[in-house]
Structure formats: structure tokens, C-alpha cells
PDB file of N, CA and C in Angstrom:
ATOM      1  N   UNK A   1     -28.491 175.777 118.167  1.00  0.00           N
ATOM      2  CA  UNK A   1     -29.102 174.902 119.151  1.00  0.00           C
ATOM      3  C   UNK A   1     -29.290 175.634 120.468  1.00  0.00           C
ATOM      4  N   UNK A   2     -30.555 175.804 121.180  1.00  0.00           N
ATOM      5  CA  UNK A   2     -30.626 176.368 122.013  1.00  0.00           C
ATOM      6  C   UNK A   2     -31.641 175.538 123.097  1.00  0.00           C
ATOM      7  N   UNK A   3     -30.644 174.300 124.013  1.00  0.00           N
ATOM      8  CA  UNK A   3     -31.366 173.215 124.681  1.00  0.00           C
ATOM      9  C   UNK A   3     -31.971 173.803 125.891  1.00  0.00           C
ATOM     10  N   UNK A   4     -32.010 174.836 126.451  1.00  0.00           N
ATOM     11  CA  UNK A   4     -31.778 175.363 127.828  1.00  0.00           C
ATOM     12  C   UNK A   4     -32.246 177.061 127.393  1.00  0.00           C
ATOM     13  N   UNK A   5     -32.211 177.283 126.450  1.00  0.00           N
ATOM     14  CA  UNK A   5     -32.718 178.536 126.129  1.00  0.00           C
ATOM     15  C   UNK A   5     -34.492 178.994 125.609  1.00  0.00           C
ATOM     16  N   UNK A   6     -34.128 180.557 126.137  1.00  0.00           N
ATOM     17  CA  UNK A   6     -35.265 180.863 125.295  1.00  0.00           C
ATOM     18  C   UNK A   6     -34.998 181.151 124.164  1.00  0.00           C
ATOM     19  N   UNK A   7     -36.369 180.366 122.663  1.00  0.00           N
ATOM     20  CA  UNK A   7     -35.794 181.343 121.794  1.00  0.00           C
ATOM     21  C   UNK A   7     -36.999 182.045 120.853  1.00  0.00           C
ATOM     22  N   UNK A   8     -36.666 183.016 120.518  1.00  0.00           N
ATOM     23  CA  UNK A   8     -38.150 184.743 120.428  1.00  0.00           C
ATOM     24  C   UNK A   8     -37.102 184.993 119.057  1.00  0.00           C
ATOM     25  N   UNK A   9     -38.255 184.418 118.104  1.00  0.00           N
ATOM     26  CA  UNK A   9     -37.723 184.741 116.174  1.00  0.00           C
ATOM     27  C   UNK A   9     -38.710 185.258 115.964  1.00  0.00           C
ATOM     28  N   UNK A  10     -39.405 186.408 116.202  1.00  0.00           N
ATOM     29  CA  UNK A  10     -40.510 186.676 115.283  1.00  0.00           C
ATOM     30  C   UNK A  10     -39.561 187.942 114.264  1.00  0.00           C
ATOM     31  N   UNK A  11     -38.554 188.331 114.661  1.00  0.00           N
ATOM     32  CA  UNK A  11     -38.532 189.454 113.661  1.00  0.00           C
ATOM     33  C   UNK A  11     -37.090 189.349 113.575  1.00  0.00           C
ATOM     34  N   UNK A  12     -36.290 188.245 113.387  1.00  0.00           N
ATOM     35  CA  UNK A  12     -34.443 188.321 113.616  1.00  0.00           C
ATOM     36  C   UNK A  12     -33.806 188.223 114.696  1.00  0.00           C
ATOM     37  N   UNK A  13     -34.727 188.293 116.019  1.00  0.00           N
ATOM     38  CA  UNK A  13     -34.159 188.371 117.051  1.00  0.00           C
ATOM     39  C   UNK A  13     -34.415 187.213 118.316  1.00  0.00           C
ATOM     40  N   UNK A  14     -32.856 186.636 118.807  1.00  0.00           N
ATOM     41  CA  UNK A  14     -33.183 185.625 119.178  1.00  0.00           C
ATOM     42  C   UNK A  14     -32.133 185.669 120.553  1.00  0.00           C
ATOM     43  N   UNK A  15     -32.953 185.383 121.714  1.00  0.00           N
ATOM     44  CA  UNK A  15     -32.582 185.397 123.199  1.00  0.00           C
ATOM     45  C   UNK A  15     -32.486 183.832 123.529  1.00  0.00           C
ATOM     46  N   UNK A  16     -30.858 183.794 123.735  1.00  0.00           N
ATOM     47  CA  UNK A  16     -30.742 182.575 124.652  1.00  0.00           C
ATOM     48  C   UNK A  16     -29.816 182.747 125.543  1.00  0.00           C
ATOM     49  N   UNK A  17     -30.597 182.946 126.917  1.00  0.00           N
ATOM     50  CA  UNK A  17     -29.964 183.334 128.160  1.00  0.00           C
ATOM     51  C   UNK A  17     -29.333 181.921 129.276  1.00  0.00           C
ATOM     52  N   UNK A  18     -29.517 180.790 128.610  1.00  0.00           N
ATOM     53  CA  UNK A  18     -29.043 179.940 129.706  1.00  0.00           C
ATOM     54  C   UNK A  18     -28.544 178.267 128.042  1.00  0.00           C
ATOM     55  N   UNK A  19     -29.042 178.839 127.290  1.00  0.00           N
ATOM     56  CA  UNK A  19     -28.803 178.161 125.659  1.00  0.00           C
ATOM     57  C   UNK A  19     -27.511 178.503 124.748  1.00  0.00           C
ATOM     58  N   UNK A  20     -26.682 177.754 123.743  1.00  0.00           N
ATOM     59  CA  UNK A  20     -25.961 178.215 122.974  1.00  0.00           C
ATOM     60  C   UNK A  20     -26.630 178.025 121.772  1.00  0.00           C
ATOM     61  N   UNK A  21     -26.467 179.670 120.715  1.00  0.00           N
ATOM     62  CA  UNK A  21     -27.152 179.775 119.714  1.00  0.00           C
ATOM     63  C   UNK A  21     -26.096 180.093 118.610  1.00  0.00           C
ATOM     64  N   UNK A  22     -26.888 179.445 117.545  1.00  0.00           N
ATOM     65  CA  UNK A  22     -25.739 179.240 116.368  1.00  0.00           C
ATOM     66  C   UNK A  22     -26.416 179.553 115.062  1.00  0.00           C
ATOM     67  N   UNK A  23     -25.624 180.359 114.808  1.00  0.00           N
ATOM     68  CA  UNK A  23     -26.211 181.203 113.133  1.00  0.00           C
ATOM     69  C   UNK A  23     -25.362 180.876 112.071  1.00  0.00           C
ATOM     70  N   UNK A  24     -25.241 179.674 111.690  1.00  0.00           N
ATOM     71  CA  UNK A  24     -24.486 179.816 110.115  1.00  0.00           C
ATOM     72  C   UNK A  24     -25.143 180.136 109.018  1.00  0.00           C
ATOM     73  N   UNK A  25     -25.042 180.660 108.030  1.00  0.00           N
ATOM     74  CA  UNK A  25     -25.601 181.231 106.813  1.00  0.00           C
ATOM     75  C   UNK A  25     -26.894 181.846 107.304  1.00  0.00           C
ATOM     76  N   UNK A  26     -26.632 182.611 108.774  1.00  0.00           N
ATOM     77  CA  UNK A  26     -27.732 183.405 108.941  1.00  0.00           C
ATOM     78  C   UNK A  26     -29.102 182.463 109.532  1.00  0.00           C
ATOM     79  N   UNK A  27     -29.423 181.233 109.275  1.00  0.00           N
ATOM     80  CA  UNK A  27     -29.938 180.412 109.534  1.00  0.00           C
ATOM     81  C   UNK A  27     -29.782 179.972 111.331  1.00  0.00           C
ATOM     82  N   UNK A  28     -30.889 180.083 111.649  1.00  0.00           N
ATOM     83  CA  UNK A  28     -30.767 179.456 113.340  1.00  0.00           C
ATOM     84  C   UNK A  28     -31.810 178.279 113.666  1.00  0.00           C
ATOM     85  N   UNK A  29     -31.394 177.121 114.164  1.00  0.00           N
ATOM     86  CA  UNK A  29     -32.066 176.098 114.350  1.00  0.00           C
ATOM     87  C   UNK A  29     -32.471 175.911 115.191  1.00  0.00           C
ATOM     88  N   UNK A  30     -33.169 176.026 116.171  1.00  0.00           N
ATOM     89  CA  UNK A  30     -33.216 176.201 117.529  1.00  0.00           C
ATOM     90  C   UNK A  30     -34.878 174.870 118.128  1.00  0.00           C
ATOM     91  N   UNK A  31     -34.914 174.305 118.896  1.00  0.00           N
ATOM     92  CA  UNK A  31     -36.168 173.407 119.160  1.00  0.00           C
ATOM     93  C   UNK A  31     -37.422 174.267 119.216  1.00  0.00           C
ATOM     94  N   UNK A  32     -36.870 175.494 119.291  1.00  0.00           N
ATOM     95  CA  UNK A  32     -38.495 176.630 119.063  1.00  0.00           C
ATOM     96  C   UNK A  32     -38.797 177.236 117.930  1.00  0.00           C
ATOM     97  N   UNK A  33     -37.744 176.580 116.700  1.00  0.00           N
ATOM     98  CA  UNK A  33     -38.280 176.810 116.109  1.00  0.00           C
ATOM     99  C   UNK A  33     -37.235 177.547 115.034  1.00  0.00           C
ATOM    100  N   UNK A  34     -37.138 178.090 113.853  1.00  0.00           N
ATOM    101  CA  UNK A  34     -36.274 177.968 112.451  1.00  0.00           C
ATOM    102  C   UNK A  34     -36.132 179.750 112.726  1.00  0.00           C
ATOM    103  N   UNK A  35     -34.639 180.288 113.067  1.00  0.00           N
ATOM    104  CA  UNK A  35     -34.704 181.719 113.173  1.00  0.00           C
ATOM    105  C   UNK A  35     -33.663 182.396 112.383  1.00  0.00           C
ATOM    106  N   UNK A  36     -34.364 183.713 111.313  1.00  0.00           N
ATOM    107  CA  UNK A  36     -33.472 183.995 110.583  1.00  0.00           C
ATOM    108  C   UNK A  36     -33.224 185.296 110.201  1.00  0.00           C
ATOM    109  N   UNK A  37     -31.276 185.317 110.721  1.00  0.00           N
ATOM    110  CA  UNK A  37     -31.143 186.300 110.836  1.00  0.00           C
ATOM    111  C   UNK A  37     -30.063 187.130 110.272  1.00  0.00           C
ATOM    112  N   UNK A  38     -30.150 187.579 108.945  1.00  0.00           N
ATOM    113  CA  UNK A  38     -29.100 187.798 108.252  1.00  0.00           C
ATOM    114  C   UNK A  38     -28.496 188.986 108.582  1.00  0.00           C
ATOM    115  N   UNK A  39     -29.579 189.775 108.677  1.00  0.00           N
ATOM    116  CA  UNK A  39     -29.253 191.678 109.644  1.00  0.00           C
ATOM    117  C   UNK A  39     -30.208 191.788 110.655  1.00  0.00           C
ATOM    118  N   UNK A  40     -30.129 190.925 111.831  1.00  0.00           N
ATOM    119  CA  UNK A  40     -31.021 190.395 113.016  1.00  0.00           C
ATOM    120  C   UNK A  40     -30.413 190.972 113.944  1.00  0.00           C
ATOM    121  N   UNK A  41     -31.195 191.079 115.503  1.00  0.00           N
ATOM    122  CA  UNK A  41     -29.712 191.356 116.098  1.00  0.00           C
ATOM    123  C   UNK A  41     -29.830 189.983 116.899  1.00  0.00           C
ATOM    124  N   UNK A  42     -29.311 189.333 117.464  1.00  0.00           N
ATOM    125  CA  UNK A  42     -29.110 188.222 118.267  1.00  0.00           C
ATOM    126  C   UNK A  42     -28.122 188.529 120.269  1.00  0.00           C
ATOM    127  N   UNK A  43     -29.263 188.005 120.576  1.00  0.00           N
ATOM    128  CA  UNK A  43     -28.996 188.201 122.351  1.00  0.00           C
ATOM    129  C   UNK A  43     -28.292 187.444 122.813  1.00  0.00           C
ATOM    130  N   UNK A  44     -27.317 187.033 123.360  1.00  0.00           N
ATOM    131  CA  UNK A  44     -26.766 185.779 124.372  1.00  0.00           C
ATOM    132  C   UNK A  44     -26.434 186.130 125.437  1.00  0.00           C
ATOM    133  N   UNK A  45     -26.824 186.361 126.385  1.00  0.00           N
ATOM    134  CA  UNK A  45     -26.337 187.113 127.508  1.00  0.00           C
ATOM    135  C   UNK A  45     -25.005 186.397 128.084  1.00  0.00           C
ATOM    136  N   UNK A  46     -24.985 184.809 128.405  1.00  0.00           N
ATOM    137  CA  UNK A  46     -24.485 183.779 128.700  1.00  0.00           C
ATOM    138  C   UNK A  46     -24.192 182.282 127.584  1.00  0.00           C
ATOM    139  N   UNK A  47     -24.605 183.158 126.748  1.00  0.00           N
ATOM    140  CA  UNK A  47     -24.455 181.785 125.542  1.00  0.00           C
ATOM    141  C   UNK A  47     -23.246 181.922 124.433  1.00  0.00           C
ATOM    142  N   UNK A  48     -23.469 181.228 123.294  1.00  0.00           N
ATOM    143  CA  UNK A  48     -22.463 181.570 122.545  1.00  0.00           C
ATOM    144  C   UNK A  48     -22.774 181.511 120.831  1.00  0.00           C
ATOM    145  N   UNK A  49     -22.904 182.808 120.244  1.00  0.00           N
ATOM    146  CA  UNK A  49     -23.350 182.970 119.136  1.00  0.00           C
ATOM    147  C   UNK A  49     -22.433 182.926 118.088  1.00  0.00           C
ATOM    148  N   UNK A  50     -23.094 182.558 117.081  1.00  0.00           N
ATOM    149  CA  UNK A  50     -21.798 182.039 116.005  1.00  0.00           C
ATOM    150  C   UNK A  50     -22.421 182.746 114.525  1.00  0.00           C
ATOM    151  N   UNK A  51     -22.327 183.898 113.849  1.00  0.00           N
ATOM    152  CA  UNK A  51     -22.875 184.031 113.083  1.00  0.00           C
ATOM    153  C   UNK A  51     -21.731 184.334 111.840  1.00  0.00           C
ATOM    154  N   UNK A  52     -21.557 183.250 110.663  1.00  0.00           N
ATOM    155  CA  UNK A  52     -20.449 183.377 109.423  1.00  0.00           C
ATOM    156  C   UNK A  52     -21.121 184.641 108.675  1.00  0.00           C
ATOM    157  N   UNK A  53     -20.370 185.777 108.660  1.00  0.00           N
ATOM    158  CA  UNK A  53     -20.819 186.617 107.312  1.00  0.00           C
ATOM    159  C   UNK A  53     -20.410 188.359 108.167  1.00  0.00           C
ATOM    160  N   UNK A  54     -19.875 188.977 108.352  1.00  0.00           N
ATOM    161  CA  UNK A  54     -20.193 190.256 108.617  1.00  0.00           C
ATOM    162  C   UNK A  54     -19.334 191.780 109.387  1.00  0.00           C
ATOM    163  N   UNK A  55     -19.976 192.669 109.900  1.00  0.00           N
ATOM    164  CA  UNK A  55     -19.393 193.523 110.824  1.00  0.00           C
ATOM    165  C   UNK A  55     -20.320 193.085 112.573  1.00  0.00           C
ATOM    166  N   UNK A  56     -19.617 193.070 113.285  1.00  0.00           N
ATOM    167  CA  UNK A  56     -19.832 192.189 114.370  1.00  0.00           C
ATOM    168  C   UNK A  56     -19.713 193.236 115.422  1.00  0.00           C
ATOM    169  N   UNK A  57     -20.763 193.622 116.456  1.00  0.00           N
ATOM    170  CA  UNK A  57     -21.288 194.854 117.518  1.00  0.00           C
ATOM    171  C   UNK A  57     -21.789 193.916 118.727  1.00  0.00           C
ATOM    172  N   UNK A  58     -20.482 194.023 119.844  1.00  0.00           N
ATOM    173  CA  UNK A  58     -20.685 192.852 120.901  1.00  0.00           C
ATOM    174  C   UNK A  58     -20.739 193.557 122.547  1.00  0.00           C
ATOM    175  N   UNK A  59     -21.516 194.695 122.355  1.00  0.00           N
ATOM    176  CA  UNK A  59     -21.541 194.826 123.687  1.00  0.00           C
ATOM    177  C   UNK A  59     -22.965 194.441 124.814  1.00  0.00           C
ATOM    178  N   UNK A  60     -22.179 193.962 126.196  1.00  0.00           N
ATOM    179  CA  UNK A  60     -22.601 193.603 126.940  1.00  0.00           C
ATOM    180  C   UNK A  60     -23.602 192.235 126.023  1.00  0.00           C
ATOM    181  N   UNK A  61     -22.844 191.450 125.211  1.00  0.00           N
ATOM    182  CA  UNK A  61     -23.269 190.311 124.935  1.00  0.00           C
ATOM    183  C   UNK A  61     -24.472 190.743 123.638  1.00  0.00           C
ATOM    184  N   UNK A  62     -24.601 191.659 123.037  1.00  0.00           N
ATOM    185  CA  UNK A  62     -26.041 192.094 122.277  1.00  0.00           C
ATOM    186  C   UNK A  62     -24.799 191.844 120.574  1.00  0.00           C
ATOM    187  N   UNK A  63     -25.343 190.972 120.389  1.00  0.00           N
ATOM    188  CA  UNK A  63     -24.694 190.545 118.958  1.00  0.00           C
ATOM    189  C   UNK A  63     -25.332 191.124 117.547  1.00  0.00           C
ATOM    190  N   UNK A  64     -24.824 191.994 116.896  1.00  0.00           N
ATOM    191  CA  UNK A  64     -25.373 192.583 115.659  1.00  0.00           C
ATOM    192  C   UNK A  64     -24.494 191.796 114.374  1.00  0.00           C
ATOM    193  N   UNK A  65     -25.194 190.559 113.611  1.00  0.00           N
ATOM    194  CA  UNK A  65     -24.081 189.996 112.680  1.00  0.00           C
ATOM    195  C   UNK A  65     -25.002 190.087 111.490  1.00  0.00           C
ATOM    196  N   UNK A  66     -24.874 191.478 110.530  1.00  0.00           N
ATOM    197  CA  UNK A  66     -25.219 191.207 108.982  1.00  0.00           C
ATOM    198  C   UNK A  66     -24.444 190.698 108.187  1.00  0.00           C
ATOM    199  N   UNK A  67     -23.640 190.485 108.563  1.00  0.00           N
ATOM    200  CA  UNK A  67     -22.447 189.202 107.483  1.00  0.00           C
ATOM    201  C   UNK A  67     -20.958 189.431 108.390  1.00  0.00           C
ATOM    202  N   UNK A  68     -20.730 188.027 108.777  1.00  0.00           N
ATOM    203  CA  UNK A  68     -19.353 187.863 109.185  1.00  0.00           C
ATOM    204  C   UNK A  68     -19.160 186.825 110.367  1.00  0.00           C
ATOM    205  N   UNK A  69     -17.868 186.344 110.816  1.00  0.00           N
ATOM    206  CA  UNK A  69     -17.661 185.665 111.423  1.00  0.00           C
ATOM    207  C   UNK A  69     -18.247 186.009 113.117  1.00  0.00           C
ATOM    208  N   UNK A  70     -19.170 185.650 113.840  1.00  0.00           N
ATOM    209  CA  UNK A  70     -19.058 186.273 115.352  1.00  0.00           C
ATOM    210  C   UNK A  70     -19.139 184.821 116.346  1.00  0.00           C
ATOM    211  N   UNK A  71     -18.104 185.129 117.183  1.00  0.00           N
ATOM    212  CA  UNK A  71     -18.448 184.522 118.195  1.00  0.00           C
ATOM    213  C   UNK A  71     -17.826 185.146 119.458  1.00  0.00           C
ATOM    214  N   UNK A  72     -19.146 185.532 120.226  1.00  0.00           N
ATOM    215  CA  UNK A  72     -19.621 185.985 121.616  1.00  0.00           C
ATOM    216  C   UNK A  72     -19.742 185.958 123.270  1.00  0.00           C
ATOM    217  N   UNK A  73     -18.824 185.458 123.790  1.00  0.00           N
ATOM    218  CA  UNK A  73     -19.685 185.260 124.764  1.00  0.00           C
ATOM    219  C   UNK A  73     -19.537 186.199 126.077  1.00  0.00           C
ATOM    220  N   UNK A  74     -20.620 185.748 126.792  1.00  0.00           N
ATOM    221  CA  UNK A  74     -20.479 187.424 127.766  1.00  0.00           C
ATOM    222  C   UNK A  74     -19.940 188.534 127.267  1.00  0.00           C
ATOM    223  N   UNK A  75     -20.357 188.747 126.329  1.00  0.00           N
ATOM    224  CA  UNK A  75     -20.565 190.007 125.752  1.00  0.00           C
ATOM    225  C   UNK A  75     -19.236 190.238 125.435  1.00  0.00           C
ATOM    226  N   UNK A  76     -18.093 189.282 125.054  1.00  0.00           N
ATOM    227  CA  UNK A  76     -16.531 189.499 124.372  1.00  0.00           C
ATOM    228  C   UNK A  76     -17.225 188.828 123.276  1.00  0.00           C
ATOM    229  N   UNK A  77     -16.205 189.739 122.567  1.00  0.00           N
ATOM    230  CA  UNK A  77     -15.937 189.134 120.617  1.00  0.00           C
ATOM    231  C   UNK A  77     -14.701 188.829 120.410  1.00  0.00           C
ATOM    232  N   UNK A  78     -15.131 186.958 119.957  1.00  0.00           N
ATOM    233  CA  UNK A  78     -13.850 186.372 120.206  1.00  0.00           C
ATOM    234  C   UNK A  78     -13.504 185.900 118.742  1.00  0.00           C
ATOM    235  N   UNK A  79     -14.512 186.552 117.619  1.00  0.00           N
ATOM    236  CA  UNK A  79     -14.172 186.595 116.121  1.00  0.00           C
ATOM    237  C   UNK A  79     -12.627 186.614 115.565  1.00  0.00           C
ATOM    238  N   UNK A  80     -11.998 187.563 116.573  1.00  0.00           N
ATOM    239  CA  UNK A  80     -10.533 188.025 116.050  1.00  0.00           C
ATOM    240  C   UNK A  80      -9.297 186.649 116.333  1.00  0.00           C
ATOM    241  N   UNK A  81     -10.435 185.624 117.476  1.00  0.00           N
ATOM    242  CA  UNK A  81      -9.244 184.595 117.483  1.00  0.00           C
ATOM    243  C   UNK A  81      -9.624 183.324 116.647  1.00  0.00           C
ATOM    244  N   UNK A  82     -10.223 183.848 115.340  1.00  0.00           N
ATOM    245  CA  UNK A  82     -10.732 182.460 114.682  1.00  0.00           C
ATOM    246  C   UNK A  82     -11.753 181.714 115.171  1.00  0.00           C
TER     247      UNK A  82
END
């Protein structure tokens, strides 16, 4: 869900700078539209990304989730606390 965000799916990749964005099964729902990103990279500068499945690459907020648990924000990976 990204109420307050931008969100830019043309190729896996999805910016929500003022939005919280949520990837379960890779799948992103967002009001702009259906974004999918199984080996995507996903942006949140200020948001909070949630992607179930993977190895998880969280700097300065730039989320890389091809399978695994991530959640992000300001650019911490907070995967390791469940």
C-alpha cells in the first residue's frame, strides 16, 4: 500500500518516498497500480518494505529482496528482529 507514495513498476522497481510499500509473495499492491517484484529492487527512502522470500541488501534504504523476509526502514534491516 502506498497512500502518500510514488509508485514506478515498469520493470520491478518501486519508489515510495513519503508511502509504505509491501511485497508479500513478491506481489505489490499499490493504488498505481499491481508491482512485481520477485528479484526487483525496491526503494523506500522513508517507508517501510516488507518483502517474504530472500537475501536482503539495505543500504541507505535501497531494498534488494529475491526471496526472503525484509523489512526496511531508513535504510536499517530490521529482518533479523522478526
Amino acid at each position: 500500500m502506498c497512500p502518500s507514495g510514488v509508485v514506478m513498476c515498469p520493470s520491478g522497481v518501486v519508489m515510495c518516498p513519503s508511502g509504505v510499500d509491501m511485497c508479500p509473495s513478491g506481489v505489490d499492491m499499490c493504488p498505481s497500480g499491481v508491482d512485481m517484484c520477485p528479484d526487483g529492487v525496491v526503494m523506500c527512502p522513508s517507508g517501510v518494505d516488507m518483502c517474504p522470500g530472500g537475501v536482503v541488501m539495505c543500504p541507505s534504504g535501497v531494498v534488494m529482496c529475491p526471496s526472503g523476509v525484509v523489512m526496511c526502514q531508513s535504510g536499517v534491516d530490521m529482518s533479523k528482529w522478526g
